[in-house]
Protein backbone atom coordinates (compact mmCIF):
# COMPACT_ATOMS: atom_id res chain seq x y z
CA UNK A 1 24.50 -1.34 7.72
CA UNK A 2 21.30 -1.87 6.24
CA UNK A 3 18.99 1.08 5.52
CA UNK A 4 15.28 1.25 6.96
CA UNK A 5 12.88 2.90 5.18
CA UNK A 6 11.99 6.41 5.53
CA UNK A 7 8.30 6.87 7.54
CA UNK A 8 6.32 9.39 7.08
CA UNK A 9 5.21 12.19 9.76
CA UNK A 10 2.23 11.32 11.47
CA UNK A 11 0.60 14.47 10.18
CA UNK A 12 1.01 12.45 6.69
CA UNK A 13 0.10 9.17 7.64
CA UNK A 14 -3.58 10.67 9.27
CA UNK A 15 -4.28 12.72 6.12
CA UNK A 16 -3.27 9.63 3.67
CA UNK A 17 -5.86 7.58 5.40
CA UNK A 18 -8.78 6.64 4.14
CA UNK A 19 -11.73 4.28 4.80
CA UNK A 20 -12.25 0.81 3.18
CA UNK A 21 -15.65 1.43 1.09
CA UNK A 22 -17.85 -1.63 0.75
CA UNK A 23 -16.71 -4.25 -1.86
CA UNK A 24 -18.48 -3.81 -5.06
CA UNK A 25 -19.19 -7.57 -5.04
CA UNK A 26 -18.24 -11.03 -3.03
CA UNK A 27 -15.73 -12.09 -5.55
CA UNK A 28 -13.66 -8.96 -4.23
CA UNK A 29 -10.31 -8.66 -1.87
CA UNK A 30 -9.36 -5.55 0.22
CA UNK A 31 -5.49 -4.57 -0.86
CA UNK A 32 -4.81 -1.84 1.73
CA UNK A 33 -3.29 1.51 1.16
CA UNK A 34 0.61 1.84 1.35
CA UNK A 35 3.57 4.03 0.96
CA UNK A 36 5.69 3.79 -2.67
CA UNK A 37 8.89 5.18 -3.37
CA UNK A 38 9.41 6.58 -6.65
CA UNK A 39 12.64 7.50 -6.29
CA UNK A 40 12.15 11.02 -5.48
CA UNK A 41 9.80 11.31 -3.06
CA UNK A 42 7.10 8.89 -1.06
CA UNK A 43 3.59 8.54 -2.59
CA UNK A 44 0.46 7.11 -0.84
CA UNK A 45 -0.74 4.07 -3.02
CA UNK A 46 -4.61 4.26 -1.84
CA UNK A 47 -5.96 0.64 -0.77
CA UNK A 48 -7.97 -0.50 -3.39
CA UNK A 49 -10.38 -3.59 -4.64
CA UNK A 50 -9.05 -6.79 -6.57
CA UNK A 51 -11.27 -9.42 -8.17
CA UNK A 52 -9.92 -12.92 -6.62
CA UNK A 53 -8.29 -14.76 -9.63
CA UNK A 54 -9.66 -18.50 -9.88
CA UNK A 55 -7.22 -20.89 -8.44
CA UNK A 56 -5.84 -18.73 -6.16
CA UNK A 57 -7.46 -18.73 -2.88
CA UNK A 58 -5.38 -15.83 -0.58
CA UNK A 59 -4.20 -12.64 -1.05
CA UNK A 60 -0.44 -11.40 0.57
CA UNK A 61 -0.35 -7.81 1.06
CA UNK A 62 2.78 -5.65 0.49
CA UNK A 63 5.61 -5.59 2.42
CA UNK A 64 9.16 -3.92 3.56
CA UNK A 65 11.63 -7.14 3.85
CA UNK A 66 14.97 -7.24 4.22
CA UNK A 67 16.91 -8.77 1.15
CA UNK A 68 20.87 -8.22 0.51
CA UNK A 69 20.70 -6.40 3.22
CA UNK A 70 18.88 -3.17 2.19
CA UNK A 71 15.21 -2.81 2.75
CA UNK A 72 13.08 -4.19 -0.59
CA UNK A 73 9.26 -3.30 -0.92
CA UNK A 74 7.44 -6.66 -1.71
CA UNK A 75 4.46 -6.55 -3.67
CA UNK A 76 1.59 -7.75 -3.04
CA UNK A 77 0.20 -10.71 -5.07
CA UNK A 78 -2.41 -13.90 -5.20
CA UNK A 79 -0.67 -17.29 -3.88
């Protein structure tokens, strides 16, 4: 049986929230915020800016997929 991954309480999921600031320029894209497993414990990844790379025209956020199956985080990336 494949195994999900583990959410966090809703007490942590309201305090690990945060608002998207404005873009410190046009040539910017919004990565949101998401959970990372280091093993141990779950860490809140705050959302952040990226510049946009020439050439590559859309962002894909992060993602939980299942590969093999057992759940796999998927990075985000520029495609």
């Amino acid at each position: 049986m494949a195994r999900r991954p583990r959410l966090a309480s809703a007490r942590s999921r309201r305090r690990a929230s945060s608002r998207r600031p404005a873009p410190p320029g046009a040539a910017f894209v919004w990565v949101p915020g998401h959970w990372h497993w280091n093993g141990d414990r779950y860490l809140w990844i705050r959302g952040h800016y990226v510049r946009r790379h020439p050439g590559w025209h859309h962002w894909r956020n992060g993602h939980w997929t299942l590969i093999d199956g057992a759940w796999r985080w998927v990075p985000g990336g520029w495609y």
